[in-house]
PDB file of N, CA and C in Angstrom:
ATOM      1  N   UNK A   1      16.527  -7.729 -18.033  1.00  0.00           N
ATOM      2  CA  UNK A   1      15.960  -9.041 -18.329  1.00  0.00           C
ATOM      3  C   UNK A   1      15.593  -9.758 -17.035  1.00  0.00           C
ATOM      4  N   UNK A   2      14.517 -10.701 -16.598  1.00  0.00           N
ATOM      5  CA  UNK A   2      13.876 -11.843 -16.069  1.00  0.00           C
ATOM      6  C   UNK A   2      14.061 -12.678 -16.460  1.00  0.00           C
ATOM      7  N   UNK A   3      15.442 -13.235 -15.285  1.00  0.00           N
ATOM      8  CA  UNK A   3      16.065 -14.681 -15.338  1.00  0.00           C
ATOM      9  C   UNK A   3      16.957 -14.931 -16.243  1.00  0.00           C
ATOM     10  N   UNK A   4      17.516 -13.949 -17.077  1.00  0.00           N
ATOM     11  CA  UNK A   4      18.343 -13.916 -18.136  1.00  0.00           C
ATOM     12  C   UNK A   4      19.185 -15.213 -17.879  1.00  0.00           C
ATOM     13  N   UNK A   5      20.006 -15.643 -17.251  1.00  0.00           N
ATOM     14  CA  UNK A   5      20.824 -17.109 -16.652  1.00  0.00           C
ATOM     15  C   UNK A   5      20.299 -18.000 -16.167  1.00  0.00           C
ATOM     16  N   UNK A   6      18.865 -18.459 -16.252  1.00  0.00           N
ATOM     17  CA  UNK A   6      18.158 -19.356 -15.233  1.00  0.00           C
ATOM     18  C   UNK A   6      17.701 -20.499 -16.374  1.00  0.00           C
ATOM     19  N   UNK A   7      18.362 -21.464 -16.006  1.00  0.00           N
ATOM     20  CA  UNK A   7      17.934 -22.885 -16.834  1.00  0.00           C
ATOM     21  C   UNK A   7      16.440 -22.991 -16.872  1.00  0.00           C
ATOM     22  N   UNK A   8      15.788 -23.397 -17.802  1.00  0.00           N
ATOM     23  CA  UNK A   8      14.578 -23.804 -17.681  1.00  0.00           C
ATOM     24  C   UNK A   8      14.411 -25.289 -18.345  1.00  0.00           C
ATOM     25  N   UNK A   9      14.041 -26.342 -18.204  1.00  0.00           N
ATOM     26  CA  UNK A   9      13.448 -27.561 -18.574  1.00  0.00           C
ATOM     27  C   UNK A   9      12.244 -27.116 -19.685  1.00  0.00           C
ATOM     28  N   UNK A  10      12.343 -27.888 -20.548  1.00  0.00           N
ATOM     29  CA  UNK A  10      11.800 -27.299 -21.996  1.00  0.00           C
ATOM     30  C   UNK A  10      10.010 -28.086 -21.909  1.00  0.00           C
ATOM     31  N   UNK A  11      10.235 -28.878 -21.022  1.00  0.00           N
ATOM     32  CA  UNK A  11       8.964 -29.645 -20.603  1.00  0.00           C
ATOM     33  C   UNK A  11       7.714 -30.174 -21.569  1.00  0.00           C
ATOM     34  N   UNK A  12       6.622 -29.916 -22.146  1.00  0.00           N
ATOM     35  CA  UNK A  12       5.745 -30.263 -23.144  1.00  0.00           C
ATOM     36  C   UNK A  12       6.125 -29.232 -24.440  1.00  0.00           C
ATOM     37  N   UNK A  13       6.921 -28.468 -24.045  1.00  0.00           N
ATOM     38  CA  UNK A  13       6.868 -27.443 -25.323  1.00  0.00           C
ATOM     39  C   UNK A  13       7.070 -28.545 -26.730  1.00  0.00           C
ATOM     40  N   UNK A  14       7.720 -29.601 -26.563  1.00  0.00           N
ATOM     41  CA  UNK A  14       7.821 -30.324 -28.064  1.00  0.00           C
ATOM     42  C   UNK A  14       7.029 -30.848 -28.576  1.00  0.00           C
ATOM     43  N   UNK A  15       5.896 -30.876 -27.975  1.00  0.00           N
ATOM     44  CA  UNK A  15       4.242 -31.104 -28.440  1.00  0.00           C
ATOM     45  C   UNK A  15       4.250 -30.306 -29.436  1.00  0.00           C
ATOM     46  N   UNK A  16       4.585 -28.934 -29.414  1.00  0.00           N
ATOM     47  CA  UNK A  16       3.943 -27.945 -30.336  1.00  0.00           C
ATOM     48  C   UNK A  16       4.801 -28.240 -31.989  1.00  0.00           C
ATOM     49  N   UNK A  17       5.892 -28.803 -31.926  1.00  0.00           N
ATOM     50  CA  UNK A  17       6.540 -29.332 -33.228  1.00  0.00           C
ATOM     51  C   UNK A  17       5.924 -30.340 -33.631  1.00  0.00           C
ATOM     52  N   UNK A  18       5.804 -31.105 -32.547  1.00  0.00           N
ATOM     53  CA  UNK A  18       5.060 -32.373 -32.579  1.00  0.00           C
ATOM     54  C   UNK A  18       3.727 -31.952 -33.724  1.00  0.00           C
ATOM     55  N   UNK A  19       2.678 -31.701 -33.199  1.00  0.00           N
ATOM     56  CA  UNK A  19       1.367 -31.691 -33.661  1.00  0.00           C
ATOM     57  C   UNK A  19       1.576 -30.655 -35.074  1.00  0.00           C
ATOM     58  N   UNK A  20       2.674 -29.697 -35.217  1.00  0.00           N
ATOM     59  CA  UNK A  20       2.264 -29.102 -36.526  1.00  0.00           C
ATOM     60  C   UNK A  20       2.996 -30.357 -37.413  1.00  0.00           C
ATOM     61  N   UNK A  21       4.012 -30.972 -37.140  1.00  0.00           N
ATOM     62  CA  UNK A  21       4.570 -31.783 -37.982  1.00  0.00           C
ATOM     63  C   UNK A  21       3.017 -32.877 -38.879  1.00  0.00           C
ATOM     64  N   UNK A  22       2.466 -33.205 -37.306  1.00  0.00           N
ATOM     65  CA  UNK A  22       1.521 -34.045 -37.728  1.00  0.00           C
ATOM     66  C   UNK A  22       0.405 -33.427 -38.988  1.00  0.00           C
ATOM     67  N   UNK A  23       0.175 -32.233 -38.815  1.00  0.00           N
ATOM     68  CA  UNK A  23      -0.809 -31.454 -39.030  1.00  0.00           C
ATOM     69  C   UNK A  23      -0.442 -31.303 -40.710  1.00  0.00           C
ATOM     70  N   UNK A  24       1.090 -31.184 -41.083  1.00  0.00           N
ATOM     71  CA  UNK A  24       1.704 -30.818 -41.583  1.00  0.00           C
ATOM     72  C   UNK A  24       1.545 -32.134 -42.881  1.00  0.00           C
ATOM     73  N   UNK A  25       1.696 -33.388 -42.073  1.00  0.00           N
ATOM     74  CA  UNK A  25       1.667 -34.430 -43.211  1.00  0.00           C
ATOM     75  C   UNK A  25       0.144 -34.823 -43.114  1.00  0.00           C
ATOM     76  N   UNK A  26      -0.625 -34.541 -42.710  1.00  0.00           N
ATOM     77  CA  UNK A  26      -2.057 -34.736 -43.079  1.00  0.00           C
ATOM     78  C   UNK A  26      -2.367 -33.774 -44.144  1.00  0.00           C
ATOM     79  N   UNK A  27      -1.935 -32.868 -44.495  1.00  0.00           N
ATOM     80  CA  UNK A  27      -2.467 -31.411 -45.587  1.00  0.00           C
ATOM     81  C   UNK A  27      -2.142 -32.073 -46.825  1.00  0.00           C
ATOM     82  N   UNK A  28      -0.989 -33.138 -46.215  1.00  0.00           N
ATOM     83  CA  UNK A  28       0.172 -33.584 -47.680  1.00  0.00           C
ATOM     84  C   UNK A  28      -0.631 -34.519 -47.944  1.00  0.00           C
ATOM     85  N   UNK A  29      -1.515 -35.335 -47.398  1.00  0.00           N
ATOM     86  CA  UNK A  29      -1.928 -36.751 -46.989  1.00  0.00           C
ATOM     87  C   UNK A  29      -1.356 -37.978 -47.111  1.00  0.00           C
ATOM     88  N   UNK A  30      -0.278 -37.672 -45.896  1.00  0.00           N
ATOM     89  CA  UNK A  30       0.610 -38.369 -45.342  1.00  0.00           C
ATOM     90  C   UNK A  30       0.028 -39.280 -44.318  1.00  0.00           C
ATOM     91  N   UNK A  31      -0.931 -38.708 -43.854  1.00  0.00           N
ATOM     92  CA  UNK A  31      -1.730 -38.993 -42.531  1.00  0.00           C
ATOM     93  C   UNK A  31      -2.854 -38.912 -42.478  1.00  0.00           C
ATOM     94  N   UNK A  32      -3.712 -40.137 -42.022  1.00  0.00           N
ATOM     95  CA  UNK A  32      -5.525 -39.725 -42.239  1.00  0.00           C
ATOM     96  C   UNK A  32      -5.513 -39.831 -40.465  1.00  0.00           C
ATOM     97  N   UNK A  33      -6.406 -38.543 -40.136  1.00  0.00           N
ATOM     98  CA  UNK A  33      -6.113 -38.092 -38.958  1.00  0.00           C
ATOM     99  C   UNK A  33      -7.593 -38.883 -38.142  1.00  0.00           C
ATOM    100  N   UNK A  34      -8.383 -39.156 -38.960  1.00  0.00           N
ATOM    101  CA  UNK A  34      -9.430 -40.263 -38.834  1.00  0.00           C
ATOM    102  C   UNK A  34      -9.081 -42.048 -38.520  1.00  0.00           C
ATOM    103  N   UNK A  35      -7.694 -42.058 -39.181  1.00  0.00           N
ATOM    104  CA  UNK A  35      -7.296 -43.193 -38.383  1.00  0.00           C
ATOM    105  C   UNK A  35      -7.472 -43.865 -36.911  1.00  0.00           C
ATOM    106  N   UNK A  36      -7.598 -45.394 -37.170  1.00  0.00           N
ATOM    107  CA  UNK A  36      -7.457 -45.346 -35.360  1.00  0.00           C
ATOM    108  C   UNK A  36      -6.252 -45.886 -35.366  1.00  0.00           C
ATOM    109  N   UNK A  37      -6.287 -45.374 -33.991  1.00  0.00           N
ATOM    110  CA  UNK A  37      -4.668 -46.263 -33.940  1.00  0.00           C
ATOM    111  C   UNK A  37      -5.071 -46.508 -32.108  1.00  0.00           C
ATOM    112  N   UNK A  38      -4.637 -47.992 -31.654  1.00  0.00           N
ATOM    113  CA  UNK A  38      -4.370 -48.642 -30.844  1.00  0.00           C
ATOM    114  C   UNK A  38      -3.451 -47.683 -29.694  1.00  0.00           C
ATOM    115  N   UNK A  39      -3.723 -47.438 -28.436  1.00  0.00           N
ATOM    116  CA  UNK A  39      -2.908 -47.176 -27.602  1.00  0.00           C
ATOM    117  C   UNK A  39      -2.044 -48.045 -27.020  1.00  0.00           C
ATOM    118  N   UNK A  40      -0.957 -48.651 -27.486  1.00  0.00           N
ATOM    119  CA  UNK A  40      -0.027 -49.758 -26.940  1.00  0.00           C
ATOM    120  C   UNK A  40       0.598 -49.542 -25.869  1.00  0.00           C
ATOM    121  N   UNK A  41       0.516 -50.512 -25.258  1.00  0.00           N
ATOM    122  CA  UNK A  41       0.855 -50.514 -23.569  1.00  0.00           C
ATOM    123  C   UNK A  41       2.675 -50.331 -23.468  1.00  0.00           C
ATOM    124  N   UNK A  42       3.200 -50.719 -24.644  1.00  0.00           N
ATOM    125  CA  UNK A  42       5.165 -49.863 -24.389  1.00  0.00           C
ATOM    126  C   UNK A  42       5.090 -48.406 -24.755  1.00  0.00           C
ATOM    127  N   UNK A  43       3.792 -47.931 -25.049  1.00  0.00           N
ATOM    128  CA  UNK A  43       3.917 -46.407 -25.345  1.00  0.00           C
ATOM    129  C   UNK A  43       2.980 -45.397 -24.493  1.00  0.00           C
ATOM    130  N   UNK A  44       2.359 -46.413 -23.220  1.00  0.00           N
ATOM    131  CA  UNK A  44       1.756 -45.819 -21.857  1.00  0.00           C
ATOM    132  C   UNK A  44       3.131 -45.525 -21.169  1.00  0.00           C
ATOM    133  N   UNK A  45       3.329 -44.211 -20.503  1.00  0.00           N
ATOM    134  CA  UNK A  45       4.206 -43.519 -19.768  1.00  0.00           C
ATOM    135  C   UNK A  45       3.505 -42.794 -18.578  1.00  0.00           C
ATOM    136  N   UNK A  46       4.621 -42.853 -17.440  1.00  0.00           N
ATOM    137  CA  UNK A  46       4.490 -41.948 -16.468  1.00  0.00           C
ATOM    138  C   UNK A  46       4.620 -40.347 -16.936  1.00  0.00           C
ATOM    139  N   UNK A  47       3.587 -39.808 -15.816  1.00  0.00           N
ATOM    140  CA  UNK A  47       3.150 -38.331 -16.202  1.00  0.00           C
ATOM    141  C   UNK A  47       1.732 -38.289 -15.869  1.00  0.00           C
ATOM    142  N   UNK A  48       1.800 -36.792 -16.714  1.00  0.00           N
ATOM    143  CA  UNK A  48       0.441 -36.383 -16.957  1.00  0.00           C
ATOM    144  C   UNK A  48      -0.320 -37.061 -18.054  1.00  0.00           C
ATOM    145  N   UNK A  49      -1.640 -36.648 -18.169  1.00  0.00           N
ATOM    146  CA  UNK A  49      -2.651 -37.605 -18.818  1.00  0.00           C
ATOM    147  C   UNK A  49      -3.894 -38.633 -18.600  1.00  0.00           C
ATOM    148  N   UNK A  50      -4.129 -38.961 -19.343  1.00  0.00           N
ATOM    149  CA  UNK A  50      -5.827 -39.863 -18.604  1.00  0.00           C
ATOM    150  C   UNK A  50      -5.261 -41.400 -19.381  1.00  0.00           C
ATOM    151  N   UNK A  51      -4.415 -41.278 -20.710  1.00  0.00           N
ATOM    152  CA  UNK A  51      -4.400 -42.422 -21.665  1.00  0.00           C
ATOM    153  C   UNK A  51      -3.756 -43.975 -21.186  1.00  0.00           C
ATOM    154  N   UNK A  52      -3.047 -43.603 -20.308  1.00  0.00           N
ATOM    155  CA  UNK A  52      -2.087 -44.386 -18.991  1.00  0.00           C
ATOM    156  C   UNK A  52      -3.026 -45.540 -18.206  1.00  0.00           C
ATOM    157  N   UNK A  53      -4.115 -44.794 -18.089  1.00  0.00           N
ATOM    158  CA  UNK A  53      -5.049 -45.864 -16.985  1.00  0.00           C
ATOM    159  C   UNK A  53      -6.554 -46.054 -18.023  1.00  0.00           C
ATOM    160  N   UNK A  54      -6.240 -45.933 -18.660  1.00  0.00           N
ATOM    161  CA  UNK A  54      -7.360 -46.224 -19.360  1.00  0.00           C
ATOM    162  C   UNK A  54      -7.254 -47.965 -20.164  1.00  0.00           C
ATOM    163  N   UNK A  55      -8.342 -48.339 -21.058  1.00  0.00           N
ATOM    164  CA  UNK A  55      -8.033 -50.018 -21.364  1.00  0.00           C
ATOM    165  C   UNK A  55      -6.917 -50.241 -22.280  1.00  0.00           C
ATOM    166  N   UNK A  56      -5.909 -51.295 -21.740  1.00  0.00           N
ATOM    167  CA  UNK A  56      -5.292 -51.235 -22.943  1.00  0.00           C
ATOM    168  C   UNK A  56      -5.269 -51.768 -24.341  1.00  0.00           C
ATOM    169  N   UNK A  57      -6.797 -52.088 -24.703  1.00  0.00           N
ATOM    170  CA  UNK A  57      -7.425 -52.404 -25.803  1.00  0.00           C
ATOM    171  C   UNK A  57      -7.895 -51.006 -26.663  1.00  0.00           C
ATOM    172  N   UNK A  58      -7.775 -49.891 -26.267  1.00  0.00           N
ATOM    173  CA  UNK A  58      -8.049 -48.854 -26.518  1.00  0.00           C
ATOM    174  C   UNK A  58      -7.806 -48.324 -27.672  1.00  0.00           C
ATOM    175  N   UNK A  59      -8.696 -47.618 -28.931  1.00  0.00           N
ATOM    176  CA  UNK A  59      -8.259 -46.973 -30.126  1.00  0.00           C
ATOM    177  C   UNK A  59      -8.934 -45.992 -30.298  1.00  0.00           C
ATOM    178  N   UNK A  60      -8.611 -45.010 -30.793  1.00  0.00           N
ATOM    179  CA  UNK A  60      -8.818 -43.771 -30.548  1.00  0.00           C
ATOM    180  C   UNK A  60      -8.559 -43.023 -32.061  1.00  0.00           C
ATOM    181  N   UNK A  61      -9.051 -42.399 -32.766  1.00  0.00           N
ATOM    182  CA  UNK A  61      -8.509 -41.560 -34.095  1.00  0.00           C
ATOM    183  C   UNK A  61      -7.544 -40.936 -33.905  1.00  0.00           C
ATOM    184  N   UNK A  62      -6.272 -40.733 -34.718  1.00  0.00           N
ATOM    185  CA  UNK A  62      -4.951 -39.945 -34.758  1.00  0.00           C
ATOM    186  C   UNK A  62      -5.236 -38.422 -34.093  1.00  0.00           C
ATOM    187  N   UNK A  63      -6.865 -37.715 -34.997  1.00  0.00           N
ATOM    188  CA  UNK A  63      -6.936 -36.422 -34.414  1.00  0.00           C
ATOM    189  C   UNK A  63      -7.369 -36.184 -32.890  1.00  0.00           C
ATOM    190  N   UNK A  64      -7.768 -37.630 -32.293  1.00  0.00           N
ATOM    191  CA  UNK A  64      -8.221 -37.378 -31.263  1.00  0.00           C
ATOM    192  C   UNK A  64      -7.228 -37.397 -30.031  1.00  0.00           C
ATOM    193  N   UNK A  65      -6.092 -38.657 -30.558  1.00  0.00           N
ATOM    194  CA  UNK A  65      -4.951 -38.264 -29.561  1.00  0.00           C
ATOM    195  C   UNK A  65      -3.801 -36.964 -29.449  1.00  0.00           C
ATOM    196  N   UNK A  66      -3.964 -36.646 -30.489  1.00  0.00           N
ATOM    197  CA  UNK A  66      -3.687 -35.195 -31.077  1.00  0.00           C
ATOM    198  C   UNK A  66      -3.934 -34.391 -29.968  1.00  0.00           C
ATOM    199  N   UNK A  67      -5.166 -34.377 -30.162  1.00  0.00           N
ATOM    200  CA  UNK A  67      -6.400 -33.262 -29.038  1.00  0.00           C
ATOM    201  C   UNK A  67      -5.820 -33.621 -27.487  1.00  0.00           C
ATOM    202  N   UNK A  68      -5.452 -34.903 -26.866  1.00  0.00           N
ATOM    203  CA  UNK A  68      -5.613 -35.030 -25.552  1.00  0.00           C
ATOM    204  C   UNK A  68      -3.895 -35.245 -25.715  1.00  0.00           C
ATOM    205  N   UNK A  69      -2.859 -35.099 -26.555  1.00  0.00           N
ATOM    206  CA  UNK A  69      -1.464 -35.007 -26.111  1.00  0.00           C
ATOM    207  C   UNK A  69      -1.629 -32.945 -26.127  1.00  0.00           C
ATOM    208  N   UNK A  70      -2.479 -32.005 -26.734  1.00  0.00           N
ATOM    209  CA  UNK A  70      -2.167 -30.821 -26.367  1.00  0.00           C
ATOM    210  C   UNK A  70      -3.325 -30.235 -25.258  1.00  0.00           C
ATOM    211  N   UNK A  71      -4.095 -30.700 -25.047  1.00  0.00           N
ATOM    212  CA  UNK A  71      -5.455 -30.481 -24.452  1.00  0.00           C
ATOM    213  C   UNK A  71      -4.679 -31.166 -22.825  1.00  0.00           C
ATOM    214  N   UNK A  72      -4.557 -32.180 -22.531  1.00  0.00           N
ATOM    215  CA  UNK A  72      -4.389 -32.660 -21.196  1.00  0.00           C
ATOM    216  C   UNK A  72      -2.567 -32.678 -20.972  1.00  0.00           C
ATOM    217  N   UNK A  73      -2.074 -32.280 -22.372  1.00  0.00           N
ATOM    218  CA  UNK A  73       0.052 -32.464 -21.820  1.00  0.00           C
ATOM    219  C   UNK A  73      -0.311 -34.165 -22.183  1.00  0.00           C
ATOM    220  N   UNK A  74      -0.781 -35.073 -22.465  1.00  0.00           N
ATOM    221  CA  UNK A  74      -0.828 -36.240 -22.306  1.00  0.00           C
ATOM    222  C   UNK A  74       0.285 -37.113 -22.705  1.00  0.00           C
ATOM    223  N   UNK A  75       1.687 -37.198 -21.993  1.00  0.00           N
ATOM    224  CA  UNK A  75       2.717 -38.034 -22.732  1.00  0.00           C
ATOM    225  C   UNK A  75       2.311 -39.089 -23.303  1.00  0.00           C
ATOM    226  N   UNK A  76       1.376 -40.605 -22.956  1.00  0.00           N
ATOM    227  CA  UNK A  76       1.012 -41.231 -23.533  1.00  0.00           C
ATOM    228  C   UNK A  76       0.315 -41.070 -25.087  1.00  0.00           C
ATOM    229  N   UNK A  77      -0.216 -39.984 -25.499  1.00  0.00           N
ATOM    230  CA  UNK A  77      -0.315 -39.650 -26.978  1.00  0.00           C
ATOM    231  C   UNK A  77       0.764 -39.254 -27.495  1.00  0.00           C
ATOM    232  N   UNK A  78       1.513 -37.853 -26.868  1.00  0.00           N
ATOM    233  CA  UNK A  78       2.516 -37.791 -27.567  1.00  0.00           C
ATOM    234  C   UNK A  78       3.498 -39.235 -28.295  1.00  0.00           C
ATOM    235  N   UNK A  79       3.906 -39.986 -27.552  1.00  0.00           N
ATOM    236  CA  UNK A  79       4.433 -41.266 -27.989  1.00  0.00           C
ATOM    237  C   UNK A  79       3.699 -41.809 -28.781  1.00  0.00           C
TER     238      UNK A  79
END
């Protein structure tokens, strides 16, 4: 084995629960992924991403922050 004992930091991998969950209650229509939803400035975070410095008047469709929390790692969507 490679690294068999070597800690690793689990890092964006919870995106990927993340987005099927989402994916998951839109099929149910739990979620209209066409929604906008507001990027709120207590849910801009340090990191990676573009959503951070962008306006914070900003709205964006559910599927689109979707796209840029797995497309760019973007913590600010994930939240």
């Amino acid at each position: 084995m490679v690294n068999e004992t070597a800690i690793f930091n689990a890092a964006s991998t919870m995106k990927i629960p993340a987005l099927a969950k989402l994916m998951q209650d839109a099929e149910e229509g739990l979620v209209d992924l066409e929604e906008m939803r507001q990027i709120k400035p207590e849910n801009r975070v340090r990191g990676s991403g573009i959503l951070k410095s962008l306006s914070p008047r900003l709205e964006l469709p559910i599927l689109d922050i979707a796209e840029l929390m797995m497309v760019l790692s973007d913590n600010s969507a994930t939240n």
